[in-house]
C-alpha atoms as a PDB file:
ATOM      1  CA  UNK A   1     -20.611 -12.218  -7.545  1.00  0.00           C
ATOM      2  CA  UNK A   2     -19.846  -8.772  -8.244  1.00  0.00           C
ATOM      3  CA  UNK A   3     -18.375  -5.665  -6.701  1.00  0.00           C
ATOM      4  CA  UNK A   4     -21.048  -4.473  -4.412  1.00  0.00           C
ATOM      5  CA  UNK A   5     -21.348  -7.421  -2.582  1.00  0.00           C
ATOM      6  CA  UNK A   6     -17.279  -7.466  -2.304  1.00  0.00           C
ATOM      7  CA  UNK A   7     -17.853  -3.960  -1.130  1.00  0.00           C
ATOM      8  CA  UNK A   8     -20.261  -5.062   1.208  1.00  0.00           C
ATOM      9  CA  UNK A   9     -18.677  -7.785   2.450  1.00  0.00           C
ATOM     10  CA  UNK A  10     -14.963  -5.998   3.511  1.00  0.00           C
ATOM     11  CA  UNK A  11     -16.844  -3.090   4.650  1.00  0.00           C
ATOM     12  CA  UNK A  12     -18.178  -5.676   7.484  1.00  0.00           C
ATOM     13  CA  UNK A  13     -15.227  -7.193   7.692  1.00  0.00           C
ATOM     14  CA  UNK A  14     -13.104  -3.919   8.541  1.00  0.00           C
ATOM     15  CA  UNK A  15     -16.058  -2.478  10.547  1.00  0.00           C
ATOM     16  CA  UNK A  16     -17.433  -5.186  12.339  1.00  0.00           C
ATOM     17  CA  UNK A  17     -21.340  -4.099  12.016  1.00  0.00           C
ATOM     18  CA  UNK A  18     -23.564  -4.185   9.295  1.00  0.00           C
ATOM     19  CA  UNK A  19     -24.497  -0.635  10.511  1.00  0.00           C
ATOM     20  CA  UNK A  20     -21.185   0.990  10.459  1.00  0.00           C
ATOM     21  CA  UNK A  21     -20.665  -0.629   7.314  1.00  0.00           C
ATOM     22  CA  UNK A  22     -23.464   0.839   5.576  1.00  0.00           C
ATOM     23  CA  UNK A  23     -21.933   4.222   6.934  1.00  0.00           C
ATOM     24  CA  UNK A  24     -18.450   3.388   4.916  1.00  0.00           C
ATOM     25  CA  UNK A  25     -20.752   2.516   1.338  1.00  0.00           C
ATOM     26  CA  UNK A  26     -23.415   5.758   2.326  1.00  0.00           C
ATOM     27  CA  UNK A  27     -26.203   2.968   1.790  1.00  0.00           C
ATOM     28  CA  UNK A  28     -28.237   1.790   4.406  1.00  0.00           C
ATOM     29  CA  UNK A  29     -28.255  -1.186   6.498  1.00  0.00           C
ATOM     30  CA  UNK A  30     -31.030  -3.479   5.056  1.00  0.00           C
ATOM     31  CA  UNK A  31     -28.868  -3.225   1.344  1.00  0.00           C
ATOM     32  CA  UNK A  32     -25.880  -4.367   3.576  1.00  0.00           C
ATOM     33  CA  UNK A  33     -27.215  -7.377   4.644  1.00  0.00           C
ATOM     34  CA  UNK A  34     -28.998  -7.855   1.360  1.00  0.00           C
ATOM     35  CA  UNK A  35     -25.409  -7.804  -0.244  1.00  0.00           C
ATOM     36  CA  UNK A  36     -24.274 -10.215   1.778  1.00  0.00           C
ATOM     37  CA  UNK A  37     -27.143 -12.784   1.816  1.00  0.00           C
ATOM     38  CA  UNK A  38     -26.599 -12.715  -1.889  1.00  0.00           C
ATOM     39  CA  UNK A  39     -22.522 -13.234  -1.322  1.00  0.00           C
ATOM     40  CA  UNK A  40     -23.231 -16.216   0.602  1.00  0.00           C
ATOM     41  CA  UNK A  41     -25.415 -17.841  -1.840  1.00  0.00           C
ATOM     42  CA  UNK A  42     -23.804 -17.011  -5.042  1.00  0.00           C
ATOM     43  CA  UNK A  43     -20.469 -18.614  -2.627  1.00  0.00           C
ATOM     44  CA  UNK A  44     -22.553 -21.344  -1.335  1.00  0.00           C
ATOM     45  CA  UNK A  45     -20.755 -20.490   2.344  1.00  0.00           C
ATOM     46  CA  UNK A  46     -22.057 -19.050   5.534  1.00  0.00           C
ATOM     47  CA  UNK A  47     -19.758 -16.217   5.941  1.00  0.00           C
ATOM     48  CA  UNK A  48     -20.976 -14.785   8.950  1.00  0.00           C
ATOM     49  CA  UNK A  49     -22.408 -16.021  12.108  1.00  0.00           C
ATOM     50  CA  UNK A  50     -25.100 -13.273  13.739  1.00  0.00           C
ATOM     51  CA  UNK A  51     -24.845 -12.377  17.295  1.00  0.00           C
ATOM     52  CA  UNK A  52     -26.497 -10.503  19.239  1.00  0.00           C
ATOM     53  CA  UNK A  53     -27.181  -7.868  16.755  1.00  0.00           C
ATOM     54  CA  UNK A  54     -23.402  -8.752  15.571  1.00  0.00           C
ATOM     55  CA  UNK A  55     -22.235 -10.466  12.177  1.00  0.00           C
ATOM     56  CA  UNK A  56     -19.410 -12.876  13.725  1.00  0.00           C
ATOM     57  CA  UNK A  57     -17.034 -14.023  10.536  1.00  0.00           C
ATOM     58  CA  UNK A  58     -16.267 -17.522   9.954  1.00  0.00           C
ATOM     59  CA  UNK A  59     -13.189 -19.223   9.042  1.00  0.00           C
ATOM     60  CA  UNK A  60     -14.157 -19.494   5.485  1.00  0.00           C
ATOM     61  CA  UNK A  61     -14.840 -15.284   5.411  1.00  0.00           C
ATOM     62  CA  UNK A  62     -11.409 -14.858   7.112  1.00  0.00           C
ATOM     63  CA  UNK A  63      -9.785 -16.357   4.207  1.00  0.00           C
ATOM     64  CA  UNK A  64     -12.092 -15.028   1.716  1.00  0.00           C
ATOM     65  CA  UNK A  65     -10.824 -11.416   3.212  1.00  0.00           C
ATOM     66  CA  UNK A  66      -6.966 -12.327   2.514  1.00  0.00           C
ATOM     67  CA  UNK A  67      -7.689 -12.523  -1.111  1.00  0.00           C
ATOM     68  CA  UNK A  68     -10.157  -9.938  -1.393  1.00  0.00           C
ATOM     69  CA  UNK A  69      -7.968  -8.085   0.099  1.00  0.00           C
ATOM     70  CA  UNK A  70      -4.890  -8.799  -2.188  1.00  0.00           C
ATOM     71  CA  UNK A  71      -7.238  -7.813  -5.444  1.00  0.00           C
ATOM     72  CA  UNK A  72      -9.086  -5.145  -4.129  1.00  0.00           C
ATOM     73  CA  UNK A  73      -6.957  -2.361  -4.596  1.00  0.00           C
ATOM     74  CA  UNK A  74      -6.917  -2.912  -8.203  1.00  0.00           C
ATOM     75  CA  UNK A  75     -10.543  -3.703  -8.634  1.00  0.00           C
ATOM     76  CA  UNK A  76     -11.604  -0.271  -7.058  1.00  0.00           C
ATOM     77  CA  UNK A  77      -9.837   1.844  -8.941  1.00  0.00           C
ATOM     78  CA  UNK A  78     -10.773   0.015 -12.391  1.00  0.00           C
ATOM     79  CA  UNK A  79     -14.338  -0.012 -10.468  1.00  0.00           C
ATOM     80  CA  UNK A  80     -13.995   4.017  -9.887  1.00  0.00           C
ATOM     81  CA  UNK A  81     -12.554   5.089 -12.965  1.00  0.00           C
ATOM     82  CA  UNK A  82     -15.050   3.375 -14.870  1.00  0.00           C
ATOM     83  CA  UNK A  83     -17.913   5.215 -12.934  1.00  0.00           C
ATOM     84  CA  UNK A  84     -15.962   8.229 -13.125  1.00  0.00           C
ATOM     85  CA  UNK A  85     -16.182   7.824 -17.376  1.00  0.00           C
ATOM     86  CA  UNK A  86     -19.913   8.415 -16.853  1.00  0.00           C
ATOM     87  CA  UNK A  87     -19.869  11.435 -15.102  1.00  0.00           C
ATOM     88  CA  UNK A  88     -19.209  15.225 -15.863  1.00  0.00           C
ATOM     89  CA  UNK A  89     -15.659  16.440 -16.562  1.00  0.00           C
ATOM     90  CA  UNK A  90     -13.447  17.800 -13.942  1.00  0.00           C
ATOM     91  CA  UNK A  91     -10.972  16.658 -11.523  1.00  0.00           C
ATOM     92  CA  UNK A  92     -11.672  13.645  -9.638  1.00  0.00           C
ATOM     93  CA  UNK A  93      -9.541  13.811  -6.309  1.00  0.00           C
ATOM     94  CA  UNK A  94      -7.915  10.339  -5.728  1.00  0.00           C
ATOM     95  CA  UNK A  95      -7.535   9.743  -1.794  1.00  0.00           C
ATOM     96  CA  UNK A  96      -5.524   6.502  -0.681  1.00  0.00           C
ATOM     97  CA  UNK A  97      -4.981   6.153   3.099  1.00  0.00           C
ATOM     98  CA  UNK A  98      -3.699   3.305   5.776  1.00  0.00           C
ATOM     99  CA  UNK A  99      -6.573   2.404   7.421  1.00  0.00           C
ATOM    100  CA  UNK A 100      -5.754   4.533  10.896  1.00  0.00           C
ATOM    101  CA  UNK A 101      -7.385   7.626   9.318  1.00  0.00           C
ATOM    102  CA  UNK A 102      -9.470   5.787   6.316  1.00  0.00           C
ATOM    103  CA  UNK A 103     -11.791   4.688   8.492  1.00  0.00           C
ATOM    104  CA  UNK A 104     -13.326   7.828  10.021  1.00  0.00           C
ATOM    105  CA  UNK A 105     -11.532  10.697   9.599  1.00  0.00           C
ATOM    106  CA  UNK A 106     -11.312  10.866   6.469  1.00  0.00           C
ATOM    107  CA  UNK A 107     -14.922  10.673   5.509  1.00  0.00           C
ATOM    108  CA  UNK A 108     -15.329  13.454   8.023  1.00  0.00           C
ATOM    109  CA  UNK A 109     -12.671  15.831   6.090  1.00  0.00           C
ATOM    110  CA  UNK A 110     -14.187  14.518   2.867  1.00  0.00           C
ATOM    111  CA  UNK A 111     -17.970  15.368   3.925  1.00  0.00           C
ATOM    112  CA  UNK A 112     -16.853  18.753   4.834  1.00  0.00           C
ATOM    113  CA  UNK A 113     -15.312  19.302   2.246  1.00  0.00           C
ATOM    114  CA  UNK A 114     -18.266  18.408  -0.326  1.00  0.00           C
ATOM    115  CA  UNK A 115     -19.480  21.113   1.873  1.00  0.00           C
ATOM    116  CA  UNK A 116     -17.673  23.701   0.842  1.00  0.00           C
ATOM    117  CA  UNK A 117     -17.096  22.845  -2.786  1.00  0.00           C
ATOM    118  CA  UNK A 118     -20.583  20.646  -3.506  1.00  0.00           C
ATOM    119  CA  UNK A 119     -19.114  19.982  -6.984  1.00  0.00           C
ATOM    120  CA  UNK A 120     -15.943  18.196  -6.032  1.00  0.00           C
ATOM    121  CA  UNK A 121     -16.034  14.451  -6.441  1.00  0.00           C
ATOM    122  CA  UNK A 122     -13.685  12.279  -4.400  1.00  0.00           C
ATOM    123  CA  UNK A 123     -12.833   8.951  -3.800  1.00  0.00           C
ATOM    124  CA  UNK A 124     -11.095   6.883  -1.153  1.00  0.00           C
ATOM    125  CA  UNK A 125      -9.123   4.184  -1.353  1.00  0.00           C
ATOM    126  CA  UNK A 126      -7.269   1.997   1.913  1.00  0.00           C
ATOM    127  CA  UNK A 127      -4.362  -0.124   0.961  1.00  0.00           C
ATOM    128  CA  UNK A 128      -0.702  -0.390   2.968  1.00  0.00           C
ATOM    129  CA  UNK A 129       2.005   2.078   2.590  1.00  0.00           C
ATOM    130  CA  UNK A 130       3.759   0.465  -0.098  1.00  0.00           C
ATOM    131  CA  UNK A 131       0.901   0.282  -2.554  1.00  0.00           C
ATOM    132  CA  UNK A 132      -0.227   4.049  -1.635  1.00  0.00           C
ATOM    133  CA  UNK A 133       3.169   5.212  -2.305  1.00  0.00           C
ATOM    134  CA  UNK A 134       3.478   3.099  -5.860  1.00  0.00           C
ATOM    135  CA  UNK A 135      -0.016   4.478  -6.416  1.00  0.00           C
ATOM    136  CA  UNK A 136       1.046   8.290  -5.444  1.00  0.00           C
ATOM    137  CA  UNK A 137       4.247   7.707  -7.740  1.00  0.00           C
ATOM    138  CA  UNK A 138       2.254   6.562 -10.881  1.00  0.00           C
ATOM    139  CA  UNK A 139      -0.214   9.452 -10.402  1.00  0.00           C
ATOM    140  CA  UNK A 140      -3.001   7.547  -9.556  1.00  0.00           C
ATOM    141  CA  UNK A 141      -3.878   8.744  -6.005  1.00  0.00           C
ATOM    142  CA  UNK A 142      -4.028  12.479  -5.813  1.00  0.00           C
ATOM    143  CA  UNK A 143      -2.614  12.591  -2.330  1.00  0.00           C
ATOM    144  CA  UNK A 144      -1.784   9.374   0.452  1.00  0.00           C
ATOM    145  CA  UNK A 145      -1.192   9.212   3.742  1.00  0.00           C
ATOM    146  CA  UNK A 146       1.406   6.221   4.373  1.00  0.00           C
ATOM    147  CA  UNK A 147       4.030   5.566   7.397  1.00  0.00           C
ATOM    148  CA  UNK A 148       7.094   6.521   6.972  1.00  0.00           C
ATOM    149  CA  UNK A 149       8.648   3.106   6.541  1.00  0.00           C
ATOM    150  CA  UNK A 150       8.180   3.758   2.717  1.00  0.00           C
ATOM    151  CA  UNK A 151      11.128   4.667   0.384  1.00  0.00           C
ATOM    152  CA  UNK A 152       9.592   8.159  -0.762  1.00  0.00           C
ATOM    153  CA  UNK A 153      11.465   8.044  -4.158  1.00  0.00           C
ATOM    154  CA  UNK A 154       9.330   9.398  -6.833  1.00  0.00           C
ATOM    155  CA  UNK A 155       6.565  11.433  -4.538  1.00  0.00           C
ATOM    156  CA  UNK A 156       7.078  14.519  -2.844  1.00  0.00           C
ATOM    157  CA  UNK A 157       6.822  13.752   0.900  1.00  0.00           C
ATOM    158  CA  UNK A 158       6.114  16.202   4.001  1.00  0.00           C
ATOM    159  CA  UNK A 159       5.019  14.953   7.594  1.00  0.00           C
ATOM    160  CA  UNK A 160       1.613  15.232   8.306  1.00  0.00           C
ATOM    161  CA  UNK A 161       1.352  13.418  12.137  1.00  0.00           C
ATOM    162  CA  UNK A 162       3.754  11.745  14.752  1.00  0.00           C
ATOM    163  CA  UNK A 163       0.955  10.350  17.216  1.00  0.00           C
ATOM    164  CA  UNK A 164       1.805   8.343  20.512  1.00  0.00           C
ATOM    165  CA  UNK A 165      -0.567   4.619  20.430  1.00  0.00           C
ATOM    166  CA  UNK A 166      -2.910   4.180  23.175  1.00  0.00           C
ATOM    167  CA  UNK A 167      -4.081   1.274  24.849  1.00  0.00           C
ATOM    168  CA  UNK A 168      -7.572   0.088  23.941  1.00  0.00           C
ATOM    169  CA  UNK A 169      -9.588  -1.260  26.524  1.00  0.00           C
ATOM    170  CA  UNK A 170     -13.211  -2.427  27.010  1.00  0.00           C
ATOM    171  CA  UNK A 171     -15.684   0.053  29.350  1.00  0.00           C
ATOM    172  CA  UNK A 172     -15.831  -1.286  32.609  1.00  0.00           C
ATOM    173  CA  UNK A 173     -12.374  -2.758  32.625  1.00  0.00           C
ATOM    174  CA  UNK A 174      -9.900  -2.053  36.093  1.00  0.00           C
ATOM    175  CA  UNK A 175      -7.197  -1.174  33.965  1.00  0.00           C
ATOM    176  CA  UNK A 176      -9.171   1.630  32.932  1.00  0.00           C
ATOM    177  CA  UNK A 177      -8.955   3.766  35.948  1.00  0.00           C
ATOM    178  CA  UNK A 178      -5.566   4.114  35.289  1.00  0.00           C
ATOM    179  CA  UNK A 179      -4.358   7.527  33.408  1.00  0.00           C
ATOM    180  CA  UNK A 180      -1.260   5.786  32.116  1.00  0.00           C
ATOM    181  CA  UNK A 181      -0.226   1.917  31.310  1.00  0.00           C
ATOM    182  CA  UNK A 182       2.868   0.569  30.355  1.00  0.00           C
ATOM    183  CA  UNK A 183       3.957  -2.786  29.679  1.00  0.00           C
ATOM    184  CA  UNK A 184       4.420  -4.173  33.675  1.00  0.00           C
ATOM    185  CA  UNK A 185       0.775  -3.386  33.950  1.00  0.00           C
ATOM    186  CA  UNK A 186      -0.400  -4.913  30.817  1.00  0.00           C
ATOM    187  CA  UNK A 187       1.729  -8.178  32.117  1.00  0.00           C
ATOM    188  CA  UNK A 188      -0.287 -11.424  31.153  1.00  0.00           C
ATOM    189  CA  UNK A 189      -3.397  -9.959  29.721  1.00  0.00           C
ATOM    190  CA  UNK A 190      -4.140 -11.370  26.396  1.00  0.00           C
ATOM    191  CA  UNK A 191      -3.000  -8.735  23.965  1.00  0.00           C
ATOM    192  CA  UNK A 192      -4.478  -8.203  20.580  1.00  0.00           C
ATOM    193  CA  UNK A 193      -1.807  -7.235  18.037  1.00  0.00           C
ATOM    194  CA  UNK A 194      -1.358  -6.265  14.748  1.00  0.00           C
ATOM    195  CA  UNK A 195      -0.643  -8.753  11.996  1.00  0.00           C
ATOM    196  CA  UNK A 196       3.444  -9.733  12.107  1.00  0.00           C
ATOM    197  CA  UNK A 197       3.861  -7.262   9.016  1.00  0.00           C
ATOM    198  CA  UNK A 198       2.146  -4.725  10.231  1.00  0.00           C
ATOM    199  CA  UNK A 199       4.982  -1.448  11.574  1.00  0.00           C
ATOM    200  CA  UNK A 200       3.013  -0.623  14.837  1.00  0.00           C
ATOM    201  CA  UNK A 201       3.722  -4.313  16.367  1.00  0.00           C
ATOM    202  CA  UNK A 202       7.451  -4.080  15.697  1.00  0.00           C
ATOM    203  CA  UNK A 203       7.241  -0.788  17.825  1.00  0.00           C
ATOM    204  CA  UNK A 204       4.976  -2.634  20.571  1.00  0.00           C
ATOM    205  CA  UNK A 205       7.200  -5.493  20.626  1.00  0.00           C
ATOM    206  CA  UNK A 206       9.953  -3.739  21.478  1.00  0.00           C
ATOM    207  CA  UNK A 207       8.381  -1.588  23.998  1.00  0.00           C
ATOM    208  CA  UNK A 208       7.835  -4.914  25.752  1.00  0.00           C
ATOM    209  CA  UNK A 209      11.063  -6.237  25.337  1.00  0.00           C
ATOM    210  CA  UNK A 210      12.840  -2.971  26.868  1.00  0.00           C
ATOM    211  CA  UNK A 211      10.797  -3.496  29.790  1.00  0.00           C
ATOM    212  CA  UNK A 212      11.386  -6.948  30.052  1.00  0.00           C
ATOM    213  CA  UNK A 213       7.989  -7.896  29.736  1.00  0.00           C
ATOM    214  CA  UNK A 214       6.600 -10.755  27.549  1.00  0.00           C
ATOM    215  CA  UNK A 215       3.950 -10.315  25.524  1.00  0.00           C
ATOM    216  CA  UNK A 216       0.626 -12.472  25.645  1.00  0.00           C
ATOM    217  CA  UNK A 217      -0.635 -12.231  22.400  1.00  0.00           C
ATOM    218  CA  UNK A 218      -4.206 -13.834  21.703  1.00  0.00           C
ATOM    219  CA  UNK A 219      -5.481 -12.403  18.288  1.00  0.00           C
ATOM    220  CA  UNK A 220      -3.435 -11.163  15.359  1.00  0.00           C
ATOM    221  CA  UNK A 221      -5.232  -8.131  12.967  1.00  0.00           C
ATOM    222  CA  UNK A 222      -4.413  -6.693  10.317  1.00  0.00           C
ATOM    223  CA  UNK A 223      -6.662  -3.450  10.882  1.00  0.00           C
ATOM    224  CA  UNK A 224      -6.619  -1.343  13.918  1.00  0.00           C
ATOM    225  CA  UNK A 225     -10.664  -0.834  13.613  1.00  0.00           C
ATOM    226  CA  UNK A 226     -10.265  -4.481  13.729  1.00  0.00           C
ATOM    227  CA  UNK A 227      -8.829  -4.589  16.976  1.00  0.00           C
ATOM    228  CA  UNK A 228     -10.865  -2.269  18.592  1.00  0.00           C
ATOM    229  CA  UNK A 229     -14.148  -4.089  17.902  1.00  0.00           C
ATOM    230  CA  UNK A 230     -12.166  -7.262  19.055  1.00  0.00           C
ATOM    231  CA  UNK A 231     -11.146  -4.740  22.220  1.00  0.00           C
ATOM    232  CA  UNK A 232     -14.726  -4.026  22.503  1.00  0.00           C
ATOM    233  CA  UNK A 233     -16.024  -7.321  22.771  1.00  0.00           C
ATOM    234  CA  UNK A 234     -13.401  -8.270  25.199  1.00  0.00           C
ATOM    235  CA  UNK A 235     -11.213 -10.706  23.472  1.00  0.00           C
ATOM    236  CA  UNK A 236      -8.376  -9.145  25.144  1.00  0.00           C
ATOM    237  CA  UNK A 237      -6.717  -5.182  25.430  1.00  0.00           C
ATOM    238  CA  UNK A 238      -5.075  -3.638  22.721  1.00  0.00           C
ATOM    239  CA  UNK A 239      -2.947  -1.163  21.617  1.00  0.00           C
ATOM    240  CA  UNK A 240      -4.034   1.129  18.461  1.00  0.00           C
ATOM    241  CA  UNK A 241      -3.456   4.308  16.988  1.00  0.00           C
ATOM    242  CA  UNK A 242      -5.522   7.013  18.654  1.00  0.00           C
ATOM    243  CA  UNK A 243      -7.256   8.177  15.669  1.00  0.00           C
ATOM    244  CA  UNK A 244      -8.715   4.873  15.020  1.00  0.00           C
ATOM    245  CA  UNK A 245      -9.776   4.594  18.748  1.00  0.00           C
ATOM    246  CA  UNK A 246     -11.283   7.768  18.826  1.00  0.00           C
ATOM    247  CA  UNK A 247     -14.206   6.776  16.801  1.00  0.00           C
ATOM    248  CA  UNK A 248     -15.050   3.900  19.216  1.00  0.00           C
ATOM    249  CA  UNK A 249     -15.796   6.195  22.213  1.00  0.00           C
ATOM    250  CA  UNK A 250     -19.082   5.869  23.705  1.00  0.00           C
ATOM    251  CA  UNK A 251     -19.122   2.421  21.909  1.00  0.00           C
ATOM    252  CA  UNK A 252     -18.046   0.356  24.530  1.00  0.00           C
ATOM    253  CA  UNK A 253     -14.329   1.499  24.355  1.00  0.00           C
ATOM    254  CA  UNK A 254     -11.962   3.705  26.218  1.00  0.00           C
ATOM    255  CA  UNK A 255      -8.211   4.470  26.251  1.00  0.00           C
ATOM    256  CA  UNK A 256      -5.552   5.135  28.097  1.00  0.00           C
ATOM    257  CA  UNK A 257      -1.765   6.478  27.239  1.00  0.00           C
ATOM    258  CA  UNK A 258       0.604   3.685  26.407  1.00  0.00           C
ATOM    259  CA  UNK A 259       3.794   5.032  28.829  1.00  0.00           C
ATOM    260  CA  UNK A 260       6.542   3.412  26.453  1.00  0.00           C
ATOM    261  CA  UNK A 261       8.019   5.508  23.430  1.00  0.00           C
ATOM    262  CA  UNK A 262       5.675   4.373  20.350  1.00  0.00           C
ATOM    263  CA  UNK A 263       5.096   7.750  18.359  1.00  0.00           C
ATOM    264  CA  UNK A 264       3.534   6.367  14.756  1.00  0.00           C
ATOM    265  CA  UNK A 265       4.852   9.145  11.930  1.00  0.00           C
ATOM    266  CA  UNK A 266       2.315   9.351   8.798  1.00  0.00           C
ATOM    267  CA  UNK A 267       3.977  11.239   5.856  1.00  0.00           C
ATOM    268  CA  UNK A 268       1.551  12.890   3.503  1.00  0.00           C
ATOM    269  CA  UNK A 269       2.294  12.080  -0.116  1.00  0.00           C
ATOM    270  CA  UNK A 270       1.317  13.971  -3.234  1.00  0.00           C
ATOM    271  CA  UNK A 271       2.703  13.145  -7.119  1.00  0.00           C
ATOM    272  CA  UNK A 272       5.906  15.383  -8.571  1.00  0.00           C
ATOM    273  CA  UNK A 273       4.013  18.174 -10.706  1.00  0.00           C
ATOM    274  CA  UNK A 274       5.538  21.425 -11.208  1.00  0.00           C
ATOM    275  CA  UNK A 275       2.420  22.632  -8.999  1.00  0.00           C
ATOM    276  CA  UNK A 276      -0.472  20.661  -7.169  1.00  0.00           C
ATOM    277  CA  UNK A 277      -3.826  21.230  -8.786  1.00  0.00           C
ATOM    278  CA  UNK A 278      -5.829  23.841  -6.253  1.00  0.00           C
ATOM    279  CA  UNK A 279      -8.409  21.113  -5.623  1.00  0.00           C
ATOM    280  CA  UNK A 280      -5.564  19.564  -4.220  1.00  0.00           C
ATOM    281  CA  UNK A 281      -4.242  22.060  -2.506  1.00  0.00           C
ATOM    282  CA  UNK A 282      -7.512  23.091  -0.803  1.00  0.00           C
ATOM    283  CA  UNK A 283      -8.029  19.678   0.207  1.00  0.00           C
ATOM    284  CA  UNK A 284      -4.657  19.305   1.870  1.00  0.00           C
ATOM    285  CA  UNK A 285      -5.362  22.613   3.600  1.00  0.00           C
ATOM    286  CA  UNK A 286      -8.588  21.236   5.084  1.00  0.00           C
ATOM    287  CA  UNK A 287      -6.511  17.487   6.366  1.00  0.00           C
ATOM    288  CA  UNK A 288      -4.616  19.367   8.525  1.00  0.00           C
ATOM    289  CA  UNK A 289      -6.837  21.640  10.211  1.00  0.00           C
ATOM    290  CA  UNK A 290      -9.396  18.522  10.430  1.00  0.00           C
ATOM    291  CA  UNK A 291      -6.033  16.524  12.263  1.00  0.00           C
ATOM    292  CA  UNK A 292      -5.278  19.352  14.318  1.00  0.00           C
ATOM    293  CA  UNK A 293      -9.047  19.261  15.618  1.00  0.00           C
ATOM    294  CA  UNK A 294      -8.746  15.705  16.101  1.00  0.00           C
ATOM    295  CA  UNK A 295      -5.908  15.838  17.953  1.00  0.00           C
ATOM    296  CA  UNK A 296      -7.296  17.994  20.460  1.00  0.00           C
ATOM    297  CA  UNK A 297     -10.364  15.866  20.716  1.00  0.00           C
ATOM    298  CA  UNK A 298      -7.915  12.882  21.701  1.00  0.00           C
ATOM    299  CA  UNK A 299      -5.913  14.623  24.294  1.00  0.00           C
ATOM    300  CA  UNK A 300      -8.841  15.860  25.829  1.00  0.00           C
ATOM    301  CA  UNK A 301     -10.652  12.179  25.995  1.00  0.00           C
ATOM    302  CA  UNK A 302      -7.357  11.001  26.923  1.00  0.00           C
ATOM    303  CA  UNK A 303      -7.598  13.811  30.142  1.00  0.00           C
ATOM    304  CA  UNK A 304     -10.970  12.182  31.009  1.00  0.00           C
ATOM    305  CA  UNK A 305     -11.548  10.007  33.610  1.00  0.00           C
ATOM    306  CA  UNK A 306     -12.879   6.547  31.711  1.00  0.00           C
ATOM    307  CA  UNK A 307     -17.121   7.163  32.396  1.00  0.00           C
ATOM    308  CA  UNK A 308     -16.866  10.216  30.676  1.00  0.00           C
ATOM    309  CA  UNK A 309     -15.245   8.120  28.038  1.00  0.00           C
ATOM    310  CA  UNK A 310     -17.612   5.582  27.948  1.00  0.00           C
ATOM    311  CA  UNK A 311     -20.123   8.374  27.816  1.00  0.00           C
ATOM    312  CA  UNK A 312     -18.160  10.308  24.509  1.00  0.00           C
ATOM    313  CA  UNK A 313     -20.461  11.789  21.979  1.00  0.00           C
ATOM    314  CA  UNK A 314     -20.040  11.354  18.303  1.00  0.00           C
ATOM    315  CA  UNK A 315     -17.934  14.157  16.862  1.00  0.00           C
ATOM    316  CA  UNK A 316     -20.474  16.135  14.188  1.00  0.00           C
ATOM    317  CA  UNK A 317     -18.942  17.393  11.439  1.00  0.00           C
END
């Protein structure tokens, strides 16, 4: 067993699709299933099930991600830094990120910006807000984007987004003709929510109990790219963040506004210095103009009628 195929193996987990996964590593779909042939028999365990050009986990992955999951931020970075001994001399620009924007967005604002400085090397890192703002604090992550739950004692803090969740829904579905939902119209469909930890189901749970709705919860996840594939293959509706969501357009998703008050904050962190290193700077320059752009990309899909939704084209960076 080694770290590749641990790669491998929670970039399917988190993405759902051998494809998209080999997206996340920049390798290629044949090494991704390689990886994970060679998981399973160095485990001895079937960790996925394949459907329909789908890998389905099994029981035995799902627990296998829980502890991968509790090593894996340390394992990366010993992982990175050890790579990063081997190459040339410069900064390296640490990047640690909940998974709402780790997923897609931030590659995009990281591929453009290899673009426009081809000799910057950067690496990305998902963990909660806790361990982002620890690793922020100790100077280990160059800059983090964590929710505002986190005691910002020791990093130097500024807001970055206060987004409004959306509900998730498969294409095709008769909710989905509706410009708005709101808890009475979500009443007894299976909901998929986040894990009980996890800040954005406190704030959904309470949107339901205002309106004196119960919720029907079917699955829990930890991940909100999580949920939407679960959205997607209609194990129930969902409700996300809306830069997650966004990616899944024209993927067998679409969303609607969520009517009740459920505005996520993300604070941007950075380490006390007397002054950020330019890299830095430039880099936290790009983030926002990158989250403005994708904020207008959302409120316009959120202005379309579902087809065109179901219809959305890729954004190109």
């Amino acid at each position: 067993m080694h770290f590749r195929q641990i790669d491998a193996f929670r970039a399917v987990m988190l993405s759902g699709t051998a494809t998209q996964a080999a997206r996340l590593l920049e390798t290629s779909q044949p090494a991704i299933s390689r990886l994970i042939a060679e998981l399973e028999a160095t485990m001895g365990l079937t960790l996925f099930t394949r459907a329909r050009g789908r890998l389905i986990p099994t029981e035995e992955a799902k627990a296998f991600f829980i502890e991968v999951e509790k090593s894996y931020l340390g394992l990366d970075h010993l992982r990175r830094f050890s790579v990063s001994l081997r190459q040339s001399p410069g900064m390296h620009l640490q990047i640690g990120s909940v998974m709402s924007f780790a997923l897609d967005f931030l590659p995009r604002v990281i591929t453009r910006f290899r673009k426009l400085d081809p000799q910057a090397r950067v690496s990305l890192g998902t963990a909660q807000s806790v361990p982002i703002r620890d690793r922020v604090a100790a100077h280990l992550f160059d800059i983090g984007l964590a929710n505002d739950i986190v005691d910002v004692s020791g990093v130097e803090a500024t807001s970055f987004a206060r987004d409004a969740l959306v509900v998730a829904l498969p294409a095709g579905h008769a909710l989905a003709e509706r410009p708005v939902l709101g808890p009475k119209d979500l009443a007894g469909t299976p909901l998929i929510s986040f894990a009980p930890e996890i800040l954005m189901r406190t704030g959904v749970a309470a949107a339901f109990e205002a309106a004196g709705v119960p919720l029907a919860l079917s699955v829990d996840s930890p991940y909100s790219a999580l949920l939407c594939n679960l959205v997607r293959d209609g194990a129930g509706l969902g409700i996300v963040h809306p830069f997650s969501a966004l990616d899944f357009l024209g993927r067998g998703l679409v969303i609607r506004r969520f009517s009740a008050p459920s505005a996520m904050h993300t604070l941007l962190l950075v380490p006390q210095r007397a002054s950020q290193p330019q890299q830095v700077d430039a880099f936290i320059r790009l983030l926002r103009t990158m989250r403005d752009e994708t904020a207008r990309r959302i409120e316009a899909a959120l202005n379309a009628p579902a087809n065109a939704q179901a219809n959305w084209a890729s954004e190109v960076t």
